[in-house]
N, C-alpha and C. Protein backbone atom coordinates (compact mmCIF):
# COMPACT_ATOMS: atom_id res chain seq x y z
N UNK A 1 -5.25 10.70 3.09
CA UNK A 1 -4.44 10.47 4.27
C UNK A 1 -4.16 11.80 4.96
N UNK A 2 -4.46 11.82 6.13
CA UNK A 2 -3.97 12.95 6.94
C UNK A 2 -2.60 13.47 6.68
N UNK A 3 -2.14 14.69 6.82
CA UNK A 3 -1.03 15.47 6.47
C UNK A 3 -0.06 14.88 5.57
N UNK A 4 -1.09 14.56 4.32
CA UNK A 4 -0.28 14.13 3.16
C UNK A 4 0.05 14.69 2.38
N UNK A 5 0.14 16.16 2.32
CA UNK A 5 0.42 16.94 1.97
C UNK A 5 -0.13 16.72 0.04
N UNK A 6 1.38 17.49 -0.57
CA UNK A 6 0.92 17.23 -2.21
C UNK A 6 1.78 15.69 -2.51
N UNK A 7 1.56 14.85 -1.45
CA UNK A 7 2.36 13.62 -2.04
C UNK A 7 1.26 12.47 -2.30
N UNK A 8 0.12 12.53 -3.15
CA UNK A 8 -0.81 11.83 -3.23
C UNK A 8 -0.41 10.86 -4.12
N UNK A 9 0.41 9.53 -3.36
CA UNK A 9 0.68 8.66 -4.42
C UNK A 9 -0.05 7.24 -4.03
N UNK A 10 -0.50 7.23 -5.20
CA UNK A 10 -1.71 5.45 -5.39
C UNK A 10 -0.82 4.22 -4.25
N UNK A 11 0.44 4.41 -4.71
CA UNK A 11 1.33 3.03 -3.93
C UNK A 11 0.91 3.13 -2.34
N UNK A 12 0.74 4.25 -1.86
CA UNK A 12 0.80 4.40 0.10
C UNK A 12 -0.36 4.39 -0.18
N UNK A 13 -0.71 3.07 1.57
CA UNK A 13 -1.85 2.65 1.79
C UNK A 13 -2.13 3.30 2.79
N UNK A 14 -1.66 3.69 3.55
CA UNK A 14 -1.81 4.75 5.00
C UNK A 14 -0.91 4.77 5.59
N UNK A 15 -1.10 5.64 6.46
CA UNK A 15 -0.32 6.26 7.53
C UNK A 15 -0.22 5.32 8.79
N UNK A 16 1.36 4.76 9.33
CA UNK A 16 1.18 3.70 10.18
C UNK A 16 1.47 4.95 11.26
N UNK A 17 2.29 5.74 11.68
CA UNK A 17 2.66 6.86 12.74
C UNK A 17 2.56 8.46 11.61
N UNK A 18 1.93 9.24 12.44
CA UNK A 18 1.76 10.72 11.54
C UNK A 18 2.70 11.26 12.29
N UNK A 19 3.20 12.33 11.78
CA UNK A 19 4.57 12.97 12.06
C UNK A 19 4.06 13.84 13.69
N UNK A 20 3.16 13.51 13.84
CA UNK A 20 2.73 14.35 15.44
C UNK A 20 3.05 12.98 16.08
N UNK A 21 2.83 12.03 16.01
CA UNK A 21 3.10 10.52 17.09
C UNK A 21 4.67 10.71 16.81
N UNK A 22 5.27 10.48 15.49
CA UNK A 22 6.34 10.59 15.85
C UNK A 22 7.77 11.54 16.82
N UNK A 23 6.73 12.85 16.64
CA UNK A 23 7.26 13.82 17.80
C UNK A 23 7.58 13.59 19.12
N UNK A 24 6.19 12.97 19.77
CA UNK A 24 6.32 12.27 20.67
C UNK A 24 6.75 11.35 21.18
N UNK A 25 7.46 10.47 20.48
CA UNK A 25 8.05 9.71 20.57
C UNK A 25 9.48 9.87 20.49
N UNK A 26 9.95 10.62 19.39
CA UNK A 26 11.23 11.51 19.79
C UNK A 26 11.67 12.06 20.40
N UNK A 27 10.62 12.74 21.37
CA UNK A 27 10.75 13.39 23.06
C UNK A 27 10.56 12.81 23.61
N UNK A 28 10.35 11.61 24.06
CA UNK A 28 10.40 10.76 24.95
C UNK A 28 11.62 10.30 24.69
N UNK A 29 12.61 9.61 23.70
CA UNK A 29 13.91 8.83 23.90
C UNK A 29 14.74 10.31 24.07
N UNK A 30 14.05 11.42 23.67
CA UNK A 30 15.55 12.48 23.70
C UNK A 30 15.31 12.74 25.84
N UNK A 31 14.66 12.77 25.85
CA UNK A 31 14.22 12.73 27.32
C UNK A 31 15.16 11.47 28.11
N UNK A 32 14.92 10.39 27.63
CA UNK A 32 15.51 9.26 28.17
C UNK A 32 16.99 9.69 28.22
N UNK A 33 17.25 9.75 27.35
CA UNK A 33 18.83 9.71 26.76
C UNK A 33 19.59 11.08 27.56
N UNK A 34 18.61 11.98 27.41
CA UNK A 34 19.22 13.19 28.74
C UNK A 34 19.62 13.13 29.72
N UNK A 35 18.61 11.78 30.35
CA UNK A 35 18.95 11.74 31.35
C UNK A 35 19.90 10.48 31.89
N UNK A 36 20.01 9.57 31.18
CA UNK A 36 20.97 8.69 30.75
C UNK A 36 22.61 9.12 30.58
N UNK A 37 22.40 10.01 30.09
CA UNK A 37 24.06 10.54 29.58
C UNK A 37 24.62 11.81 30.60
N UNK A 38 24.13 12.14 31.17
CA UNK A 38 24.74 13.41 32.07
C UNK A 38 25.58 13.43 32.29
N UNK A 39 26.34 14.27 31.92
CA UNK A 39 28.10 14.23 32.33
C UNK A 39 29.15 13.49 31.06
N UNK A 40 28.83 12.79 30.57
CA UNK A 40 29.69 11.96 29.50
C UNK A 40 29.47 12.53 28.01
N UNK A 41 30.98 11.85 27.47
CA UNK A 41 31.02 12.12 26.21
C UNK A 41 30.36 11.94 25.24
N UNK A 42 28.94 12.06 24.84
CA UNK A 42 27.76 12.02 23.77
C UNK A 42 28.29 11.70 22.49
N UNK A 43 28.28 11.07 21.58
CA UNK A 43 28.78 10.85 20.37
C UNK A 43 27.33 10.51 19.68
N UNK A 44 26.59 10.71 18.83
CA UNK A 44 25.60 9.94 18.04
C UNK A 44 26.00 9.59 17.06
N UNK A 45 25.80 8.17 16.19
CA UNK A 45 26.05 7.98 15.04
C UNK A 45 24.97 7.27 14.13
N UNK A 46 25.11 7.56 13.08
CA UNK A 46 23.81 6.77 12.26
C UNK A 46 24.27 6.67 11.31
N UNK A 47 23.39 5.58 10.11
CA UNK A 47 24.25 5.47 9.14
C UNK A 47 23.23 6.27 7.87
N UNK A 48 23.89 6.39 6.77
CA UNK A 48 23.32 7.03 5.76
C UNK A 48 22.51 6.08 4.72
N UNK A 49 21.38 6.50 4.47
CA UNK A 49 20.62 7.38 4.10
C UNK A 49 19.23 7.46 5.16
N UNK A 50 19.29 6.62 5.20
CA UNK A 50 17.81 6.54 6.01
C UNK A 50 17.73 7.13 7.55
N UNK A 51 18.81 6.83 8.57
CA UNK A 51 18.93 8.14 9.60
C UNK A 51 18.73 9.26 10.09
N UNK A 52 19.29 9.78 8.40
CA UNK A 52 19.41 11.16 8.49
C UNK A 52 18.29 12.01 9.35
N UNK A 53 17.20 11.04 8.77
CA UNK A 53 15.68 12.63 9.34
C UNK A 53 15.77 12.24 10.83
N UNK A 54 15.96 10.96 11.39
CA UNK A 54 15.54 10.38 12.84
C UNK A 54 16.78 11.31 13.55
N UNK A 55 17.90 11.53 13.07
CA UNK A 55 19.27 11.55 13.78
C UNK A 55 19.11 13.45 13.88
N UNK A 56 18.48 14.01 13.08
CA UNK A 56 18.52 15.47 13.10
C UNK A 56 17.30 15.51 14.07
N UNK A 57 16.05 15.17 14.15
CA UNK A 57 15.43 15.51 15.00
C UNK A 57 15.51 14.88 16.60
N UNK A 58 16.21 13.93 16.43
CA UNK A 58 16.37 13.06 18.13
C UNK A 58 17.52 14.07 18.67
N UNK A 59 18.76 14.43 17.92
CA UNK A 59 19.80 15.29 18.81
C UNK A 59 19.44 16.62 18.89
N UNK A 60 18.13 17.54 18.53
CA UNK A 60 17.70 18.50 19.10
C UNK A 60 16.68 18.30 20.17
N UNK A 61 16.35 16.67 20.25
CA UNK A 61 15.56 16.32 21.35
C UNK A 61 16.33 15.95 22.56
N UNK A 62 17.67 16.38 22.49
CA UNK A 62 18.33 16.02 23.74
C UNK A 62 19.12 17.11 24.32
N UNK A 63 19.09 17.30 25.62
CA UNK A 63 19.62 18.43 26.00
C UNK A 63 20.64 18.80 26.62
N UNK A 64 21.83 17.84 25.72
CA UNK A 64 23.29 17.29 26.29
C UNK A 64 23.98 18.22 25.15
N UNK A 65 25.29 18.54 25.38
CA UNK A 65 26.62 18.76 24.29
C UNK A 65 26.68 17.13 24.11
N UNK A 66 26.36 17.30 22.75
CA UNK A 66 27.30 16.07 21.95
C UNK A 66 27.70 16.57 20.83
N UNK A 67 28.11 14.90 19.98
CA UNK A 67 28.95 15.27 18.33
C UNK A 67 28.06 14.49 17.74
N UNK A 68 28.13 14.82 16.28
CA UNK A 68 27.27 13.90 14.72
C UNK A 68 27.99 13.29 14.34
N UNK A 69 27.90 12.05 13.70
CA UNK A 69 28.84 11.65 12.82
C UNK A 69 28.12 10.27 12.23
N UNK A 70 28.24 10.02 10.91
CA UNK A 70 27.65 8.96 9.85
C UNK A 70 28.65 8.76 8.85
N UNK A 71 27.77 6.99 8.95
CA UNK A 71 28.39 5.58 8.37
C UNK A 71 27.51 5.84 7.00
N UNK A 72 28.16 4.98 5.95
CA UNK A 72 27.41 4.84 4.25
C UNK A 72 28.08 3.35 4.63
N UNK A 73 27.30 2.19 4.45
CA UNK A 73 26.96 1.04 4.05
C UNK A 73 26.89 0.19 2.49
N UNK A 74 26.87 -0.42 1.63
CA UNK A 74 26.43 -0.85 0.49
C UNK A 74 26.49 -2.05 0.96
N UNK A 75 25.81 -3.19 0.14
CA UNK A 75 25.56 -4.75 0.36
C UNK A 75 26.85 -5.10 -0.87
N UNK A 76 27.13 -6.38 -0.91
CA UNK A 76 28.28 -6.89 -1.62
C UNK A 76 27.94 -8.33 -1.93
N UNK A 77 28.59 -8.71 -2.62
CA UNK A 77 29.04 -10.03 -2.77
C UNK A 77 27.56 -10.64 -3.45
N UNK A 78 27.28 -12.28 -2.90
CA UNK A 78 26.34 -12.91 -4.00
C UNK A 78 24.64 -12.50 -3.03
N UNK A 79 24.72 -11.52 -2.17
CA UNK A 79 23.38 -11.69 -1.96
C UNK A 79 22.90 -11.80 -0.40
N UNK A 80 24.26 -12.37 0.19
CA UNK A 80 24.34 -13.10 1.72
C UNK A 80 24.53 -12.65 2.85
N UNK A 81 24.32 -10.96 2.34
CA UNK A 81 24.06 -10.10 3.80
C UNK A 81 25.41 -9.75 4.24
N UNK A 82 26.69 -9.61 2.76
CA UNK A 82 28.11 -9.13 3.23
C UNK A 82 27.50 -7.41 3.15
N UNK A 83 28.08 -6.68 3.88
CA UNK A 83 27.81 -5.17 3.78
C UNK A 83 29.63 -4.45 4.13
N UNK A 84 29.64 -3.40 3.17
CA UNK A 84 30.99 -2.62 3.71
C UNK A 84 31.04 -1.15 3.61
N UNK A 85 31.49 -0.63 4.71
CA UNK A 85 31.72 0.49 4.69
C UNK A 85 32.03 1.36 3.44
N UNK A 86 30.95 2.24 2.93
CA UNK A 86 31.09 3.33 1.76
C UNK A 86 31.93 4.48 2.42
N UNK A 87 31.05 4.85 3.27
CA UNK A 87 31.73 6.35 4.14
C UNK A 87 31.64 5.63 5.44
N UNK A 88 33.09 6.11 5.87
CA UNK A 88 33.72 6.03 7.54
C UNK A 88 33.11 7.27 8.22
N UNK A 89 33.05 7.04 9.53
CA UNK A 89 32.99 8.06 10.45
C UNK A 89 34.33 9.47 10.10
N UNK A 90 33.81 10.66 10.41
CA UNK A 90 35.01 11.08 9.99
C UNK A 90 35.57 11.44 11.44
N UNK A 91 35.10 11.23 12.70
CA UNK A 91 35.82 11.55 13.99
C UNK A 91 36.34 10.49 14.47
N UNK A 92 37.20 10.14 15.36
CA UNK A 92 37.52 9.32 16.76
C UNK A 92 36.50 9.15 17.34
N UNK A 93 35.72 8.01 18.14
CA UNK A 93 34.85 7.59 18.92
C UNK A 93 35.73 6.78 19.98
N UNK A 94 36.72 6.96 20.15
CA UNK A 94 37.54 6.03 21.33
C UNK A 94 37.67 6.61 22.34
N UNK A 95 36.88 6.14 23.63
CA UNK A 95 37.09 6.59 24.76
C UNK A 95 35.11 7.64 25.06
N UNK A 96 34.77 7.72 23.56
CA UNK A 96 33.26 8.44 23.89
C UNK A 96 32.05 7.10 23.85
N UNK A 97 31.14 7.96 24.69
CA UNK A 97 30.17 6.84 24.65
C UNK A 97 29.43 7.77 23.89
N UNK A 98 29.47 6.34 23.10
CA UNK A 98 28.10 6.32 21.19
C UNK A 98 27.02 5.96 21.43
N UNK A 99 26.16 6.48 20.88
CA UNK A 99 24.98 6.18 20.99
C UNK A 99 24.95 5.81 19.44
N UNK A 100 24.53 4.45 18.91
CA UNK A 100 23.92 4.36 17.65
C UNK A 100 22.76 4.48 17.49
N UNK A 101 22.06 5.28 16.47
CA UNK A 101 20.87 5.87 16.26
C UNK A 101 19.90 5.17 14.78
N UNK A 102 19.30 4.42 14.86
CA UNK A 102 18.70 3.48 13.66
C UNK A 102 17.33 4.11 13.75
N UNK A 103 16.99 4.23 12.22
CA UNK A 103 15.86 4.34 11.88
C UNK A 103 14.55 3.31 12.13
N UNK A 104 14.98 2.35 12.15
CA UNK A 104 14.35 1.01 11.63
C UNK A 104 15.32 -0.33 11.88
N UNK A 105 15.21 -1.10 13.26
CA UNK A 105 15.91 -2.26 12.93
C UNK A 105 14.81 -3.30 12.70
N UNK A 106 15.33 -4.70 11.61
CA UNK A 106 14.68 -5.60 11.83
C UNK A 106 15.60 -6.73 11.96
N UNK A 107 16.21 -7.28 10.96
CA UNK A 107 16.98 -8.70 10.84
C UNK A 107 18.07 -8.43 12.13
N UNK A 108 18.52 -7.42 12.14
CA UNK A 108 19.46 -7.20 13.02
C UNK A 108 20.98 -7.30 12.45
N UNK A 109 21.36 -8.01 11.22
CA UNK A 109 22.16 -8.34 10.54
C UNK A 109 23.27 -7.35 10.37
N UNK A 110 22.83 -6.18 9.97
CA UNK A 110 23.69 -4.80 9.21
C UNK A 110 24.09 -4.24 10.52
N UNK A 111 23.31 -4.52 11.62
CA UNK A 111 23.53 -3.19 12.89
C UNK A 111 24.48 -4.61 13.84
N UNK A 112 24.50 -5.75 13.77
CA UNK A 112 25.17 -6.37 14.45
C UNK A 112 27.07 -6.10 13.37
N UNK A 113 26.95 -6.20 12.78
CA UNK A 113 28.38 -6.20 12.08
C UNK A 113 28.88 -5.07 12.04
N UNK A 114 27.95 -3.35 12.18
CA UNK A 114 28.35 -2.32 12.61
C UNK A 114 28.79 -2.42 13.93
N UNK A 115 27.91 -3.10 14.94
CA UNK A 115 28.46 -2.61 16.32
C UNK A 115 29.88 -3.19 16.08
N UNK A 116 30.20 -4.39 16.03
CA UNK A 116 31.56 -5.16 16.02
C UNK A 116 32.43 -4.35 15.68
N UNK A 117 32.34 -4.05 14.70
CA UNK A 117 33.28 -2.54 13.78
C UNK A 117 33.73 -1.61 14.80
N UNK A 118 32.58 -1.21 15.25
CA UNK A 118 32.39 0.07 16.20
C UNK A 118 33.41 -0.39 17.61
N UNK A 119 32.92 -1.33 18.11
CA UNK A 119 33.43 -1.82 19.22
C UNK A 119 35.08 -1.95 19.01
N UNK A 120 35.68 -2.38 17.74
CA UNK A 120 36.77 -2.18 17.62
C UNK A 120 37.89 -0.92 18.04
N UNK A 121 36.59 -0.03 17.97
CA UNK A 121 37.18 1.88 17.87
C UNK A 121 37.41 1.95 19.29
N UNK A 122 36.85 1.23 20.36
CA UNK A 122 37.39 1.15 21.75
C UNK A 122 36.76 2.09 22.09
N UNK A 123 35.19 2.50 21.96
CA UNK A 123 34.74 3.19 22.36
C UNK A 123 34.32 3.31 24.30
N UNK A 124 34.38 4.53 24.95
CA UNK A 124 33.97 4.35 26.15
C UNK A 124 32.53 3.27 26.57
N UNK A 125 31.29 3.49 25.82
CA UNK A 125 30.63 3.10 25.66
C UNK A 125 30.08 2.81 24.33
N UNK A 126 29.18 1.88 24.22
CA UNK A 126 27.91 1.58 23.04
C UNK A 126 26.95 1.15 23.40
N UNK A 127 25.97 2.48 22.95
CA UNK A 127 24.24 1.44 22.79
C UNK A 127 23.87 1.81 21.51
N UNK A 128 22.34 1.35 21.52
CA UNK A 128 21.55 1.57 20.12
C UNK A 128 20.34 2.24 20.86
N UNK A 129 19.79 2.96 19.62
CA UNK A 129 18.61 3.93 19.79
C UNK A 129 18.16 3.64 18.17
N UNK A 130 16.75 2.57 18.63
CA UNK A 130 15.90 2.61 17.22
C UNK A 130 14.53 3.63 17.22
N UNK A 131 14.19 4.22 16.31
CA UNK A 131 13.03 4.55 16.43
C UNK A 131 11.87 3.65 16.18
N UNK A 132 11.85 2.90 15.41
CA UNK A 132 11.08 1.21 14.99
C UNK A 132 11.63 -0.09 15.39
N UNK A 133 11.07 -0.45 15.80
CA UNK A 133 11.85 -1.99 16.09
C UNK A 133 10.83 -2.97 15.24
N UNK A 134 11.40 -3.78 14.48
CA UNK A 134 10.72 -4.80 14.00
C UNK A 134 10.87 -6.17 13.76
N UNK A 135 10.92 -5.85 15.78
CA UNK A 135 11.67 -6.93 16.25
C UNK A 135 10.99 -8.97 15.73
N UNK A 136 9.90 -8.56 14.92
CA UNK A 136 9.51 -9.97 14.44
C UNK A 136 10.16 -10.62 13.11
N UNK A 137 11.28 -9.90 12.97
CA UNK A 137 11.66 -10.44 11.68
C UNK A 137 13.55 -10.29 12.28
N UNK A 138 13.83 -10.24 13.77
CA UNK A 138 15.20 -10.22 14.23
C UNK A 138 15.47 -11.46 13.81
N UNK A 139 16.96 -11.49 13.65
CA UNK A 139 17.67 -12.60 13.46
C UNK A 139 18.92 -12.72 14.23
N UNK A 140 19.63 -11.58 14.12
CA UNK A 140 21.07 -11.24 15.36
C UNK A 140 20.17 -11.21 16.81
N UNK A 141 20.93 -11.44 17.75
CA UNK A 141 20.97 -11.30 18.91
C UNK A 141 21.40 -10.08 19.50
N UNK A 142 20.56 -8.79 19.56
CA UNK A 142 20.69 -7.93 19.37
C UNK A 142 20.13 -6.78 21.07
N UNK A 143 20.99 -6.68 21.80
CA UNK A 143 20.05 -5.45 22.89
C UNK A 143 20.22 -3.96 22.30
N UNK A 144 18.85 -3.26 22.17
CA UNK A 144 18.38 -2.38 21.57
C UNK A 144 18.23 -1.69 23.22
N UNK A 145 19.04 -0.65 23.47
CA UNK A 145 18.84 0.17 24.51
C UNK A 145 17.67 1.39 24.12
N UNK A 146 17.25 1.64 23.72
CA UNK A 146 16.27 2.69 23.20
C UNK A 146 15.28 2.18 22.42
N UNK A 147 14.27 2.22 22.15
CA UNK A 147 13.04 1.61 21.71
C UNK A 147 12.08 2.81 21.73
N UNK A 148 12.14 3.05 20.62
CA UNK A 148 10.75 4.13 20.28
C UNK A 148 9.27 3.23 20.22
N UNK A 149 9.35 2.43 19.20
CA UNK A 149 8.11 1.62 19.56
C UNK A 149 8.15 0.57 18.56
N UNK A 150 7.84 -0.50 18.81
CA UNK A 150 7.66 -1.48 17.78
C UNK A 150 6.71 -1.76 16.81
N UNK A 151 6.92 -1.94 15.31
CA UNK A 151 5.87 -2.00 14.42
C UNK A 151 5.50 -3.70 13.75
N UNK A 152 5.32 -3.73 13.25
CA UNK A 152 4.38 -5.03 12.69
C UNK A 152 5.44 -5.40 11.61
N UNK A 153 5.62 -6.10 11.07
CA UNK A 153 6.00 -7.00 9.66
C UNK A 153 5.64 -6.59 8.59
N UNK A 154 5.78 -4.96 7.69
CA UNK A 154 5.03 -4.32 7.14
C UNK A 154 6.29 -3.59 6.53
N UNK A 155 6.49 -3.42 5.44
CA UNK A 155 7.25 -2.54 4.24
C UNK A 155 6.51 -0.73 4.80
N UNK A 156 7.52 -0.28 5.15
CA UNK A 156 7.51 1.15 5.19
C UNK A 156 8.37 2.16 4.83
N UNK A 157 7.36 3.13 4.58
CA UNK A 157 8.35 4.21 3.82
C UNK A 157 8.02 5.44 4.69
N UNK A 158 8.49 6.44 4.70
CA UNK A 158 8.22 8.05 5.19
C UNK A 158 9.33 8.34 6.09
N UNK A 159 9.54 9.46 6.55
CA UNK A 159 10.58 10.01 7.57
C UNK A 159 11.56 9.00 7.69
N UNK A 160 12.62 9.25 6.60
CA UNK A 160 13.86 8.98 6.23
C UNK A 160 13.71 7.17 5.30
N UNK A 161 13.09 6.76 5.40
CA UNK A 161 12.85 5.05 4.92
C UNK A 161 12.46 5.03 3.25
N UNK A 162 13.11 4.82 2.29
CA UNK A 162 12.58 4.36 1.00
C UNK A 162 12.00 3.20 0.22
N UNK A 163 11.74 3.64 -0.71
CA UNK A 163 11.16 2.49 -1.35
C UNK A 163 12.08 2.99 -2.94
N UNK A 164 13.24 2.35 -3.12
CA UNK A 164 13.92 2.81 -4.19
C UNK A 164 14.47 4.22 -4.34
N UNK A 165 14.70 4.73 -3.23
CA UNK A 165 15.48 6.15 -3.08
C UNK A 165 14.17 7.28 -2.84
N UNK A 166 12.94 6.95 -2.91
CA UNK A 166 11.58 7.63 -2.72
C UNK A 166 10.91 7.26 -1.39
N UNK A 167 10.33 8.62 -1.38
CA UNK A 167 9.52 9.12 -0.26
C UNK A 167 10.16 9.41 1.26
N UNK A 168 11.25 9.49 1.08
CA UNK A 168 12.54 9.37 1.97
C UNK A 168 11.50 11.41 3.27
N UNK A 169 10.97 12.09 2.35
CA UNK A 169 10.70 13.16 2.60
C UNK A 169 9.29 13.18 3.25
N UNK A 170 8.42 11.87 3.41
CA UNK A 170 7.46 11.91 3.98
C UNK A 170 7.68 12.46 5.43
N UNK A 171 6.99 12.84 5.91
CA UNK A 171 6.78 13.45 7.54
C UNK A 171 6.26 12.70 8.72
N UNK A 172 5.79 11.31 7.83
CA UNK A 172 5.04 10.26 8.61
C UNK A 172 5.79 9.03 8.07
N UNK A 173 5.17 7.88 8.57
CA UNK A 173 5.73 6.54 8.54
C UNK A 173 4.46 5.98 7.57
N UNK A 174 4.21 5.52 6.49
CA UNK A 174 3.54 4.96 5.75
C UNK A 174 3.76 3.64 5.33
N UNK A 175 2.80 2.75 5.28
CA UNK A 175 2.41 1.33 4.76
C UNK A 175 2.08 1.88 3.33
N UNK A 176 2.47 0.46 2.26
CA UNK A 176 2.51 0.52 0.73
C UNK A 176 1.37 -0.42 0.88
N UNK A 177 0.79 -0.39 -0.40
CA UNK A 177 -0.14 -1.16 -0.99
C UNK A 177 0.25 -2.57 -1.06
N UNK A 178 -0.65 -3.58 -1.11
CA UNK A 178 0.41 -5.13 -1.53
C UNK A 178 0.18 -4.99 -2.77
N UNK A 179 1.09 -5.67 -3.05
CA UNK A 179 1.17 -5.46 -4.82
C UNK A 179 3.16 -4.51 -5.04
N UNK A 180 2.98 -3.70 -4.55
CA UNK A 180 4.23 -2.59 -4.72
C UNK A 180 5.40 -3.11 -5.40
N UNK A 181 5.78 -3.78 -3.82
CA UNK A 181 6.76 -4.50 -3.62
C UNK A 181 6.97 -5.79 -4.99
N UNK A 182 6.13 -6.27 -5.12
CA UNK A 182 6.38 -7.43 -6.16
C UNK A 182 6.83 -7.47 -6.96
């Protein structure tokens, strides 16, 4: 696989975006969003773990003063898609317009019960900024103001996405073998 560096593992089947598409694509929404926000209070937020790599390289792709700040999530209960706040924001977002920043939406489930949350904080504004949309497996009713690009119905791992706390460090977006998952 192209710029796979020393991570030659049997499970990745290829490379769905190489970390050069993804560049480009990160300059294009930090581009958008520049010019979108002029003048207003910038807030980005994302949640932890998987963010992290999208949320450090999209806010040097934008050429606004803003602030950082990240959510920790865990799932709960029997299975049914309850999720609760691990780690809070540690700033005020009331009165700033947020930009939420997702790695990867699909069901829509986790990012609809964040916005609600969020919306509570009385923020000036809210949108979302995904870098993947996978939008064939939505289930919330969800407007995604930012759209990096949409992918297929496909288990991925690389630049920030795991597969059991791994490969979170890939540089690209990779498809697993079938079989993996099972």
């Amino acid at each position: 696989m192209k710029g796979y560096h020393a991570f030659h593992d049997p499970a990745l089947e290829g490379v769905m975006y190489s970390s050069e598409e993804i560049a480009e694509i990160v300059a294009r929404l930090g581009s958008q969003i520049t010019a979108d926000y002029q003048g207003r209070d910038l807030a980005l937020v994302t949640v932890l773990r998987g963010g992290f790599v999208f949320i450090a390289d999209l806010c040097r792709a934008i050429d606004l003063p803003l602030t950082l700040d990240f959510l920790a999530i865990s799932a709960y209960g029997d299975g049914g898609g309850a999720v609760r706040i691990t780690k809070d924001l540690d700033d005020s977002i009331a009165g700033r317009d947020v930009l939420v920043v997702e790695d990867i939406i699909d069901t829509g489930l986790t990012l609809n019960y964040l916005l609600g949350v969020l919306r509570q904080r009385r923020p000036a504004s809210i949108a979302v900024c995904a870098l993947f949309d996978k939008d064939v497996r939505r289930i919330a009713d969800l407007a995604i103001d930012y759209v990096g690009t949409r992918i297929p119905d496909r288990f991925v791992v690389g630049y920030g996405m795991d597969l059991g706390g791994r490969y979170r460090n890939l540089p690209f977006l990779a498809t697993l073998h079938d079989g993996v998952m099972g």
